[in-house]
Each structure stands twice: as structure tokens, then as C-alpha cells.
N, C-alpha and C. Protein backbone atom coordinates (compact mmCIF):
# COMPACT_ATOMS: atom_id res chain seq x y z
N UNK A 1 8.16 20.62 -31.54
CA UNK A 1 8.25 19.24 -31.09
C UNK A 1 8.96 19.13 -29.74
N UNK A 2 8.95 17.93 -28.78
CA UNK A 2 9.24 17.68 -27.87
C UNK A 2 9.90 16.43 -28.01
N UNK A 3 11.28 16.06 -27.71
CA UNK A 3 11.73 14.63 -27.53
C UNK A 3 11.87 14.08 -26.47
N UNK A 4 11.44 13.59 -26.28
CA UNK A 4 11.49 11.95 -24.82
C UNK A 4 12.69 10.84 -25.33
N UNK A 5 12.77 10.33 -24.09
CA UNK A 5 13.74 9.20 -24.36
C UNK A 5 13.51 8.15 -23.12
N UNK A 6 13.31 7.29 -23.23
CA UNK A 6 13.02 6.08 -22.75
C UNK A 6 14.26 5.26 -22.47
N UNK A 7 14.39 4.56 -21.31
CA UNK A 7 15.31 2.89 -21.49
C UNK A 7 14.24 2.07 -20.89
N UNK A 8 14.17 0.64 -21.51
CA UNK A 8 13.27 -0.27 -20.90
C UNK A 8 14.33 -1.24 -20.58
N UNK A 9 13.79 -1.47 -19.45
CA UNK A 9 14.29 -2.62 -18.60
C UNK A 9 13.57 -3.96 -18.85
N UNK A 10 14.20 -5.28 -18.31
CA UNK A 10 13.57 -6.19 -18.19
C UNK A 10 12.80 -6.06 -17.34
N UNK A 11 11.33 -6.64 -17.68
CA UNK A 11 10.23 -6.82 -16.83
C UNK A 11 10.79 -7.32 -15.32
N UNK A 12 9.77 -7.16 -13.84
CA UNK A 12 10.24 -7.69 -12.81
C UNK A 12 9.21 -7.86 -12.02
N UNK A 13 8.46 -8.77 -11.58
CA UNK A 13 7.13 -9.04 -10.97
C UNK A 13 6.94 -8.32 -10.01
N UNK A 14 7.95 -8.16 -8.98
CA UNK A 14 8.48 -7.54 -7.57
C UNK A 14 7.74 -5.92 -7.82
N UNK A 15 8.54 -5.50 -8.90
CA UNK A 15 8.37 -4.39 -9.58
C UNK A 15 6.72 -3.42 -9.51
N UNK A 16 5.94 -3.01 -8.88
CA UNK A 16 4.54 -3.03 -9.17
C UNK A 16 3.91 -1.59 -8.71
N UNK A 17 5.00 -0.73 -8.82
CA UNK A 17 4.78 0.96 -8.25
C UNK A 17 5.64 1.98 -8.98
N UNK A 18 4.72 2.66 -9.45
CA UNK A 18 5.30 3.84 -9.98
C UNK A 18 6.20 4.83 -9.45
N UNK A 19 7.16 5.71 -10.05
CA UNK A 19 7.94 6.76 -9.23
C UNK A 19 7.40 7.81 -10.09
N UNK A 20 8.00 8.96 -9.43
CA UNK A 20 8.05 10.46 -9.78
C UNK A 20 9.41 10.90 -8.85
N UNK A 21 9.90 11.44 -9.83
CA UNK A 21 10.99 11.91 -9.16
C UNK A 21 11.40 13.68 -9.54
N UNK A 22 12.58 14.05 -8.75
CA UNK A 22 13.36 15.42 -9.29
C UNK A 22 13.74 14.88 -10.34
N UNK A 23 14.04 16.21 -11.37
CA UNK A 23 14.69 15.93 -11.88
C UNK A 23 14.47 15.26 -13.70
N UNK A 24 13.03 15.27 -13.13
CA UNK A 24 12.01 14.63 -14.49
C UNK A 24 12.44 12.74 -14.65
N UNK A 25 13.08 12.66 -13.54
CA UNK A 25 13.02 10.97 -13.75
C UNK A 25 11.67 10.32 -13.24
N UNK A 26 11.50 9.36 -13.96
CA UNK A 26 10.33 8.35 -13.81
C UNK A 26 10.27 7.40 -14.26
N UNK A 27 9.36 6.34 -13.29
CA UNK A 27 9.53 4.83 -13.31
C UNK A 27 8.03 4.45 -13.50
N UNK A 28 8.06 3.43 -14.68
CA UNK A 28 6.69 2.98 -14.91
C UNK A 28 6.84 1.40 -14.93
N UNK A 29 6.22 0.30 -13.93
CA UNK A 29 6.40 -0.94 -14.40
C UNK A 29 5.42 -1.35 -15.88
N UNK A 30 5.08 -2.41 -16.38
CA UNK A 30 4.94 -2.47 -17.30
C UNK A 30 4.97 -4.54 -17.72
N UNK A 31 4.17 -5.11 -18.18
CA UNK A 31 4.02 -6.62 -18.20
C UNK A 31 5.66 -6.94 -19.04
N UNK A 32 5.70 -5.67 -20.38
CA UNK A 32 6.93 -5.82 -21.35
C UNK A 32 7.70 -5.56 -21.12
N UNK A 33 8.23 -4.54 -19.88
CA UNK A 33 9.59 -4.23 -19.39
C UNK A 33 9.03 -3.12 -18.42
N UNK A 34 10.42 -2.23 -17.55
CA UNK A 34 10.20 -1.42 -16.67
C UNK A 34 10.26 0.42 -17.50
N UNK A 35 9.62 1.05 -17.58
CA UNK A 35 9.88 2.20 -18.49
C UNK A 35 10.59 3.19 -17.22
N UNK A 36 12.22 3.86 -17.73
CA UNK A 36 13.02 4.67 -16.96
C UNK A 36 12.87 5.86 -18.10
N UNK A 37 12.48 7.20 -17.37
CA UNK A 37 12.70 8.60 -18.33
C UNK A 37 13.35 9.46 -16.87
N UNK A 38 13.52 10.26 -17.51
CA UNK A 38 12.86 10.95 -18.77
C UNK A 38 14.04 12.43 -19.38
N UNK A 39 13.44 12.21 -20.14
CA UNK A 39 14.28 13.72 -21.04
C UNK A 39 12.96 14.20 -21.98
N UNK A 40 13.02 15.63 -21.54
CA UNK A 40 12.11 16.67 -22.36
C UNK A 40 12.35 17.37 -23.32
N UNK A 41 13.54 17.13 -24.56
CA UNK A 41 14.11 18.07 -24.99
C UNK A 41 13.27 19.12 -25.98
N UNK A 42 12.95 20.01 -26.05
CA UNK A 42 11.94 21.18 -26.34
C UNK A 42 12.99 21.29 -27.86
N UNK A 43 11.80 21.33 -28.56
CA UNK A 43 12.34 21.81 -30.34
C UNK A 43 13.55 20.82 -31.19
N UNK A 44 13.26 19.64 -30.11
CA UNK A 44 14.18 18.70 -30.93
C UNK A 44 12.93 17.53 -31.70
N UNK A 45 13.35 17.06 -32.87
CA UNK A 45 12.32 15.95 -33.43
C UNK A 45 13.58 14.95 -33.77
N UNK A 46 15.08 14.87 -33.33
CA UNK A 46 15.20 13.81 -33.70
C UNK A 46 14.92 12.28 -32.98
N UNK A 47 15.15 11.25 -34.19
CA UNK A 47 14.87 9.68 -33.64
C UNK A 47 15.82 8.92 -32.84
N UNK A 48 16.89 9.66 -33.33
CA UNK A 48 18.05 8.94 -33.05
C UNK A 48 18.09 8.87 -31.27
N UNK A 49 18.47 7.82 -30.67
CA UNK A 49 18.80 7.60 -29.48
C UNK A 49 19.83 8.38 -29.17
N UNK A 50 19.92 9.24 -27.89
CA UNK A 50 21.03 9.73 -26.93
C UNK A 50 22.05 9.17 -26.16
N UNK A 51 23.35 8.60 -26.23
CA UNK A 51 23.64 7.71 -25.64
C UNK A 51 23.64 8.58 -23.92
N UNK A 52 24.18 9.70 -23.93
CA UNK A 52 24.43 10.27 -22.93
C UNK A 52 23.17 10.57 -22.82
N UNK A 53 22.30 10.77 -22.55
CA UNK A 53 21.10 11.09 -21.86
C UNK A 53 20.28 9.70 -21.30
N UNK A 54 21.12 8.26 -22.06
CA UNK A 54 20.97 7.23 -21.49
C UNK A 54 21.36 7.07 -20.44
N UNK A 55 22.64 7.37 -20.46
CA UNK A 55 23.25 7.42 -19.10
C UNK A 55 22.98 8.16 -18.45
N UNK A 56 22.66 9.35 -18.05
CA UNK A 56 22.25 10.16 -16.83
C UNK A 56 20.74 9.78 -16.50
N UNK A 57 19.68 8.93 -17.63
CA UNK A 57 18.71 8.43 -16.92
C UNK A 57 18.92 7.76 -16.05
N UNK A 58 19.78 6.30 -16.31
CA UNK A 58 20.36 5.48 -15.78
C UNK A 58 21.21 6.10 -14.23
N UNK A 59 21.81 6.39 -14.59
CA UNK A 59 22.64 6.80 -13.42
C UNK A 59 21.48 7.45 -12.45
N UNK A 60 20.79 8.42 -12.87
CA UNK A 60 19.90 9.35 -12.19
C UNK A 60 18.90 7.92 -10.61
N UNK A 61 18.34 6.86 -11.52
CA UNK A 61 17.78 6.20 -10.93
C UNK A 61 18.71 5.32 -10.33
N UNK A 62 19.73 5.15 -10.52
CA UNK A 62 20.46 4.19 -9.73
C UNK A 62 20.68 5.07 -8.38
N UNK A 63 21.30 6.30 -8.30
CA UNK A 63 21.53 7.00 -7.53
C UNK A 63 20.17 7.68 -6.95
N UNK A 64 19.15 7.70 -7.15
CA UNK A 64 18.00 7.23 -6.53
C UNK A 64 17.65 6.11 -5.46
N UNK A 65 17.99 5.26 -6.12
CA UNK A 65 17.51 3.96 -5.16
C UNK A 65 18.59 3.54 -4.03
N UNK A 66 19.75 4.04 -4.71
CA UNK A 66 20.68 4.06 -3.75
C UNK A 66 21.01 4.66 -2.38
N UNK A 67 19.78 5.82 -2.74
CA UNK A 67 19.83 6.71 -1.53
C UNK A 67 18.49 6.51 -0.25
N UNK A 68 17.71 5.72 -1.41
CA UNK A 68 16.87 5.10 -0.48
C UNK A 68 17.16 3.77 0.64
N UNK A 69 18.24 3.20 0.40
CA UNK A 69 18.82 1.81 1.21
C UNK A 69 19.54 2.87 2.26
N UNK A 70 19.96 3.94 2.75
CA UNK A 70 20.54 4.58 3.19
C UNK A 70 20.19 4.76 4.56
């Protein structure tokens, strides 16, 4: 098995282009929210949410975009 982990954002009209990034981060807009990944974890099947792998998605793309205003 393979685990993914997702955070969805609130939807944002503005919003209307995909990313690819290092690092395995990626940005998908979406009508229901914005989809932020990613985590690949190889031979894991659990359900349970990561809090810390929340956060380094999070962080990962903030510090992304941040470097783009630069």
C-alpha cells in the first residue's frame, strides 16, 4: 500500500492553475476546495490523519509562494 495525505483548502475563484513542485508538493484547484499534497508513504495503509505531515505540507507551500513574491 501507498498513503497520501491531502489538506483541502477553501475553494478560491482567483485560484485556476495547477502546481508541481520539489519535493512531491502539489496544488490542484477544485469547485469544492483547493487540494495541497503530498505525502507518499510506501507500506503504510493507515487512515488516520498525520498531523505533522500536515504541517510540512502546509508549510512546504507557504514557503513556496513565498519565494515566488521575492
Amino acid at each position: 500500500p501507498v498513503r497520501g495525505q491531502l489538506l483541502v483548502l477553501q475553494p478560491q475563484a482567483d485560484v485556476n492553475y495547477c502546481l508541481l513542485a520539489d519535493r512531491g508538493l502539489h496544488m490542484y484547484p477544485r469547485s469544492d476546495g483547493i487540494l495541497l499534497g503530498g505525502t507518499h508513504d510506501y507500506g503504510a495503509s493507515s487512515l488516520e490523519p498525520d498531523r505533522a505531515a500536515s504541517a510540512r505540507i502546509l508549510a512546504g507551500h507557504q514557503a513556496l509562494f513565498a519565494g515566488m513574491r521575492a
